[in-house]
Protein backbone atom coordinates (compact mmCIF):
# COMPACT_ATOMS: atom_id res chain seq x y z
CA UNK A 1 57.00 322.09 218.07
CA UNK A 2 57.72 319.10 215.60
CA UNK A 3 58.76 315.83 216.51
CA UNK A 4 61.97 316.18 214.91
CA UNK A 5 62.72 319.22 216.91
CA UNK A 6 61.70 317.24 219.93
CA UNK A 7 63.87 313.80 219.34
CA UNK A 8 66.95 316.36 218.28
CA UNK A 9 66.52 317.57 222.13
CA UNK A 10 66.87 314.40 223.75
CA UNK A 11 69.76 313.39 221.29
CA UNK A 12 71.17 316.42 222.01
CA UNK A 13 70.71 316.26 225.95
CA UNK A 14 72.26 312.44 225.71
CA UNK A 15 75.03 313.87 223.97
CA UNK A 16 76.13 316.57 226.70
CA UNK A 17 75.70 314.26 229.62
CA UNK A 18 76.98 311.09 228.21
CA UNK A 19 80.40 312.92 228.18
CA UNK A 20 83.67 313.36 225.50
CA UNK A 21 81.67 315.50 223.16
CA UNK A 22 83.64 317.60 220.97
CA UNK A 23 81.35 320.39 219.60
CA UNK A 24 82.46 322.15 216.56
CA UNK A 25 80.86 325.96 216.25
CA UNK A 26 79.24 326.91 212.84
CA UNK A 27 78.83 330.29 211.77
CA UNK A 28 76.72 329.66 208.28
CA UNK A 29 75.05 327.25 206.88
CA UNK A 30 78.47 326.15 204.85
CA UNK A 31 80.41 325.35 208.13
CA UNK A 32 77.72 323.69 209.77
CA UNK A 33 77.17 321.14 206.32
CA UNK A 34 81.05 320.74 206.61
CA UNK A 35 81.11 319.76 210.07
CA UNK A 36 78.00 317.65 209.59
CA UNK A 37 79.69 315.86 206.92
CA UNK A 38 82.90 315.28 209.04
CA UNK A 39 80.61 312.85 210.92
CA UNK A 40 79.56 315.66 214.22
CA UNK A 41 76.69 313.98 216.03
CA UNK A 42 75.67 317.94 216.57
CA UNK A 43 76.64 321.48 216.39
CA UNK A 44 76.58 324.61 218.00
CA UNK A 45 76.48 328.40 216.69
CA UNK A 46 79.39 330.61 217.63
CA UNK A 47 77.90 334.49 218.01
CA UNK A 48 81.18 335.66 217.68
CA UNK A 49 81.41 334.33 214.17
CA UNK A 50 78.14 335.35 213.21
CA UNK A 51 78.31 338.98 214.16
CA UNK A 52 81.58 338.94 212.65
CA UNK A 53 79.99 337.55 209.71
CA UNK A 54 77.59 339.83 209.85
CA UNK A 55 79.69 342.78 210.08
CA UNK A 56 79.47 343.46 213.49
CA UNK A 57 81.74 342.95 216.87
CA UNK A 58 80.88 340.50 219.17
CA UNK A 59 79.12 340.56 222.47
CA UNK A 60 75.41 341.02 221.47
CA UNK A 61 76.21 344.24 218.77
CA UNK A 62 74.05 341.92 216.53
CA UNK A 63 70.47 342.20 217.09
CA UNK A 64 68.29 339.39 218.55
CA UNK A 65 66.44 339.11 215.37
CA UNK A 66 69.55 338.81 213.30
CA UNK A 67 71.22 336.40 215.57
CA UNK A 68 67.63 334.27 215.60
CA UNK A 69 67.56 334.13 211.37
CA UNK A 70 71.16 333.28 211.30
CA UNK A 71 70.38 330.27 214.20
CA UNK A 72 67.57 329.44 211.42
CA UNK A 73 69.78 328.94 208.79
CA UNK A 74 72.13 327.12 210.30
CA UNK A 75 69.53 324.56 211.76
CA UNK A 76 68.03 324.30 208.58
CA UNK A 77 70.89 323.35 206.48
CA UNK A 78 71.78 320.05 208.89
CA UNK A 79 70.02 317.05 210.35
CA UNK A 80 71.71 317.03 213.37
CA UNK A 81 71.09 318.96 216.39
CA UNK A 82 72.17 322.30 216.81
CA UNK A 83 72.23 324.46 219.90
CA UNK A 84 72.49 328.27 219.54
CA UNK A 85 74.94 330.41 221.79
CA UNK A 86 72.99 333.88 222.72
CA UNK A 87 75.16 335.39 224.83
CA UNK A 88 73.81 336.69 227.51
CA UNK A 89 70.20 336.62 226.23
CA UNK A 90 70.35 340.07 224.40
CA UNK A 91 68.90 342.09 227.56
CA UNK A 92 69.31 341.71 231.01
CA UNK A 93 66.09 340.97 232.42
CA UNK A 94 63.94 337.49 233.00
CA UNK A 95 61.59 338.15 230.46
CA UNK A 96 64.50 339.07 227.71
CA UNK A 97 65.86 335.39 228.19
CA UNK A 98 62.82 333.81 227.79
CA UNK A 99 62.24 335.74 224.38
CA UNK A 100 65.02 334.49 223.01
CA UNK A 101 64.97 331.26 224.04
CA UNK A 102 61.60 330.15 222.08
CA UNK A 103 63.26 332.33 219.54
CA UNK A 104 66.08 330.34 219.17
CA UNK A 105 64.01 327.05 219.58
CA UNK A 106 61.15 328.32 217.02
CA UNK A 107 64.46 328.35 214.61
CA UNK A 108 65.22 325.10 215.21
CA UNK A 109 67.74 325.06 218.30
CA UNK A 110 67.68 322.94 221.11
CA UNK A 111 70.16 323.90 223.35
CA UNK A 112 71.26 327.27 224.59
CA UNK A 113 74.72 329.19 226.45
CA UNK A 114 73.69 331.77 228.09
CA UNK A 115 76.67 334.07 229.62
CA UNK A 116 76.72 335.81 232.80
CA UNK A 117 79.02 338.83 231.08
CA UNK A 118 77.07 341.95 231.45
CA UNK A 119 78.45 343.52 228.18
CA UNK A 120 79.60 347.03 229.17
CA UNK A 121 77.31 346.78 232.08
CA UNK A 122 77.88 348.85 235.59
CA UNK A 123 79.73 345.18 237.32
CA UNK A 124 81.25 343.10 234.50
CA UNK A 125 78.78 340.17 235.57
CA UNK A 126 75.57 339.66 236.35
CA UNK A 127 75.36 339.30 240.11
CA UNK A 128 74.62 335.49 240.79
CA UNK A 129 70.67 335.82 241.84
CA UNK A 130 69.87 337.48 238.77
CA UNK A 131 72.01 335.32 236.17
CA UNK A 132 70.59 332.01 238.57
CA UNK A 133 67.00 334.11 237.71
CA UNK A 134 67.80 334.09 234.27
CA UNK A 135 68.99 330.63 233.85
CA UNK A 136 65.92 329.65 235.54
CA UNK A 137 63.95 331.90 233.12
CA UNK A 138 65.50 330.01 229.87
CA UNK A 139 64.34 326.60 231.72
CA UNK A 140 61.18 327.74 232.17
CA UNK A 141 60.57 328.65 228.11
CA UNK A 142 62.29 325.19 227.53
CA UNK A 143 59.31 323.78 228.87
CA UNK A 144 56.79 325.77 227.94
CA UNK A 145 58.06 324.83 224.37
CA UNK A 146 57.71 321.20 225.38
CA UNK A 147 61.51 320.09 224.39
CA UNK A 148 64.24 318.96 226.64
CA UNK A 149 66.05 322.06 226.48
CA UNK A 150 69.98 321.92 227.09
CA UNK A 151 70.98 324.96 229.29
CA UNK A 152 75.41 325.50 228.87
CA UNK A 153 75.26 328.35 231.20
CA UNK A 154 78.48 329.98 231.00
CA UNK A 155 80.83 332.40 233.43
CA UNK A 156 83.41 334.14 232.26
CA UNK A 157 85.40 334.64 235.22
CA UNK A 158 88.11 333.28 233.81
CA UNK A 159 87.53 335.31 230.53
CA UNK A 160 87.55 338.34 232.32
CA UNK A 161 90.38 337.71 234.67
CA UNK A 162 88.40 338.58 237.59
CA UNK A 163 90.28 337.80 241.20
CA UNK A 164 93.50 338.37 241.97
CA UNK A 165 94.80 335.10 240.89
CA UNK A 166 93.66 331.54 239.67
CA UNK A 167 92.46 330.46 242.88
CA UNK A 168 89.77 333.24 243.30
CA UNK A 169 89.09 332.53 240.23
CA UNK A 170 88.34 329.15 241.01
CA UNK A 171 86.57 329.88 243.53
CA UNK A 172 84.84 331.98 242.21
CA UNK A 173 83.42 330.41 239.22
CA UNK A 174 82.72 326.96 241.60
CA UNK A 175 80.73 329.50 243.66
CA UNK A 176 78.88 330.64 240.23
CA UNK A 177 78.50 327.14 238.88
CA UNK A 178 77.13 325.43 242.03
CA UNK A 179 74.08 328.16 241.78
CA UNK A 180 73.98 328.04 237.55
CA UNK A 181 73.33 324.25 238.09
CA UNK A 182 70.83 324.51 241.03
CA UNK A 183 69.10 327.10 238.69
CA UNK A 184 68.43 324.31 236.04
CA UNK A 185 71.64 324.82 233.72
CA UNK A 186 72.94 321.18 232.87
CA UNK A 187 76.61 322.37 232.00
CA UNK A 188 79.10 324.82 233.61
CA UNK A 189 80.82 326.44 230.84
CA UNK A 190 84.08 328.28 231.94
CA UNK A 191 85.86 329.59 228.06
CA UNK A 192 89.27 330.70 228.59
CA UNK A 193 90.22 327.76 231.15
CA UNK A 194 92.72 325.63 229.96
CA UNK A 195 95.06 324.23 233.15
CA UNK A 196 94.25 320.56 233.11
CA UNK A 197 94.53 320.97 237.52
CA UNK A 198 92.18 323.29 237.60
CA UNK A 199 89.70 321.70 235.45
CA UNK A 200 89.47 318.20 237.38
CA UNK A 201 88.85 320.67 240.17
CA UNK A 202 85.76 322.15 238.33
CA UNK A 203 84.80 319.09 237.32
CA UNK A 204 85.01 317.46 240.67
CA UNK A 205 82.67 320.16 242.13
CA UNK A 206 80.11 320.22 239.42
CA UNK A 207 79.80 316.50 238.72
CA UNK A 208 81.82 316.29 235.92
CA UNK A 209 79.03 318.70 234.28
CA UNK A 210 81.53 321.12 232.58
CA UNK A 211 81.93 322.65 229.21
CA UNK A 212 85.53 324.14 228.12
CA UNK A 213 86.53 325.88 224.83
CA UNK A 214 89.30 325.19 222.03
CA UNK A 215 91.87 328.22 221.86
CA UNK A 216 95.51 328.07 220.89
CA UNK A 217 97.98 326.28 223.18
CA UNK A 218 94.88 324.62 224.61
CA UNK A 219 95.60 320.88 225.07
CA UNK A 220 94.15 318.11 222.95
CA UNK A 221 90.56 317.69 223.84
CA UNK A 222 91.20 313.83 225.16
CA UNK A 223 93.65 315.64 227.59
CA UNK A 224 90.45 318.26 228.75
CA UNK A 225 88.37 314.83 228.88
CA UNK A 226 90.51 313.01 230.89
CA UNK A 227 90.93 316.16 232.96
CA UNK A 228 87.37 316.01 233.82
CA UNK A 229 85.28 317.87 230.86
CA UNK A 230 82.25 316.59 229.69
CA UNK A 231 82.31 318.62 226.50
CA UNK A 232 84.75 320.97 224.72
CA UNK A 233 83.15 323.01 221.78
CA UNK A 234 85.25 325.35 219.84
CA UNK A 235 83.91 328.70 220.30
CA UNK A 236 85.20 331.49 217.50
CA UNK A 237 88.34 329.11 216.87
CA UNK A 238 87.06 327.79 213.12
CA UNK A 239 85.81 330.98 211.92
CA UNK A 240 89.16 332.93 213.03
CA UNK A 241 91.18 330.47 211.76
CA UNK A 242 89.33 330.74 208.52
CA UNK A 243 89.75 334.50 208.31
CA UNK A 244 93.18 334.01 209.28
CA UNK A 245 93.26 331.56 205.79
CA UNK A 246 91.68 334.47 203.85
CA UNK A 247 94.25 337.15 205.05
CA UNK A 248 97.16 335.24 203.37
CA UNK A 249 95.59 334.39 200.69
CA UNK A 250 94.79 338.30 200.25
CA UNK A 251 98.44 339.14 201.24
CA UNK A 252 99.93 336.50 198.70
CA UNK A 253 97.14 338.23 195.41
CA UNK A 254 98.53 341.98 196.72
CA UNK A 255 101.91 341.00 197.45
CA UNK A 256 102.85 338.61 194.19
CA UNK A 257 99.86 337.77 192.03
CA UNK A 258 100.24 334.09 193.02
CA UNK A 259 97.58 332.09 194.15
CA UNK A 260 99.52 329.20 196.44
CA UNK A 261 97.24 330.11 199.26
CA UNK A 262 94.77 329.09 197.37
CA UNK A 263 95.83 325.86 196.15
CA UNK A 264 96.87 324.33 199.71
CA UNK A 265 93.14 324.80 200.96
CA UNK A 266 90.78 324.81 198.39
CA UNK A 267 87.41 323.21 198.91
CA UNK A 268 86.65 322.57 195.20
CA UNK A 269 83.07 323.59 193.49
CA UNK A 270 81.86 320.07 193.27
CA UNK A 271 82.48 319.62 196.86
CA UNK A 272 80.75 322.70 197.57
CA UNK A 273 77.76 321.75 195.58
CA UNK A 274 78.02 318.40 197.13
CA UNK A 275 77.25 319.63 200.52
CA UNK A 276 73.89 321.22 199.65
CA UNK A 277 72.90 318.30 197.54
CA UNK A 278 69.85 317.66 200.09
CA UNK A 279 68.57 321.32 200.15
């Protein structure tokens, strides 16, 4: 492991814990030089827009392998720490964790999410012995890779709808976080959870050690802050949005020839080149 990999990890772990860090999710090696650029003290990967990227759906259709050299890329093409989302590990077992995880940190990562969601699995979550077994798992290859490896373990309780309402919800994820963080995660990440009430209640029983995501009609991130999260990171939300900027533009060519769509967003070829001037 090289130094630089080593001093990214502690950057990277003062980052998360410090608080008020708003992550932005890359999903090439372009979007993670643009969001370097923007001034990001670090990134993370967003499977979603890899695989999508990729040509694949989401939740773990992409192979480990691909997901790894796509984590590579990214990491390569900044200076600033990166830390790779792998779902749920890409298999369900202790051992499959750990395989990724000095995967993922042999490509240059040093932080992980790792999701309860089983993925099409007989319950839709790993039960919470084996995803606090897993978690462990990932901590354990963190240190057997000698880096200070930052664990976002996620639940998607919220995600999934799972309860009857928004109070077994919550209780239910507090019930999932508590173990997550006794495990050895460092972050409780809960994506789909947006009421500010119910996040100073997370936040209150996890220490203020919770991770929420951007999404539409989401509030501003100082509002998740002051609500009590430590970090919001923004998931899919770039990449869609940029897909969304590529269907009008290909609705405006079909429709009228016209190239508007274009004109309102375009990066420019010098700025392009400019942001791979170091490579």
């Amino acid at each position: 492991m090289t130094t630089s990999t080593k001093h990214k990890a502690k950057v990277f772990r003062n980052l998360s814990t410090q608080g008020h860090l708003l992550l932005p999710n890359a999903w090439d090696a372009a979007s993670a030089r643009i969001f370097e650029a923007a001034g990001f003290p670090a990134i993370g990967t967003t499977s979603a827009g890899i695989a999508y990227s990729r040509g694949f759906r989401d939740a773990q259709q992409i192979s480990r392998e691909e997901m790894v050299h796509e984590v590579a890329i990214i990491a390569r093409a900044v200076d600033i720490p990166v830390t790779a989302d792998i779902e749920a590990g890409y298999g369900t077992g202790t051992d499959d964790v750990a395989e990724t995880v000095r995967a993922v940190i042999d490509a240059g990562a040093v932080g992980i999410n790792l999701e309860d969601n089983t993925h099409g699995g007989t319950l839709p979550l790993f039960d919470i012995s084996t995803q606090a077994e897993r978690i462990a798992a990932a901590k354990s290859a963190g240190e057997q890779s000698r880096i200070t490896l930052t664990i976002n373990a996620r639940t998607d309780v919220f995600l999934l709808e799972l309860g009857i309402d928004e109070s077994e919800r919550t209780s239910m994820a507090i019930e999932r976080g508590h173990a997550y963080l006794a495990a050895g995660a460092d972050l409780v990440f809960v994506p789909a959870l947006i009421d500010t009430h119910i996040t100073q209640h997370l936040s209150d029983a996890f220490g203020g050690r919770l991770n929420l995501m951007a999404m539409p009609r989401a509030p501003a991130a100082s509002v998740l802050f002051d609500a009590g999260a430590q970090r919001v990171s923004l998931g899919p939300s770039a990449m869609l949005a940029s897909l969304g900027t590529v269907q009008n533009i290909a609705q405006e060519l079909q429709q009228t020839g016209t190239w508007s769509s274009i004109e309102a967003s375009f990066f420019g070829f010098s700025e392009a080149e400019t942001l791979f001037k170091h490579g």
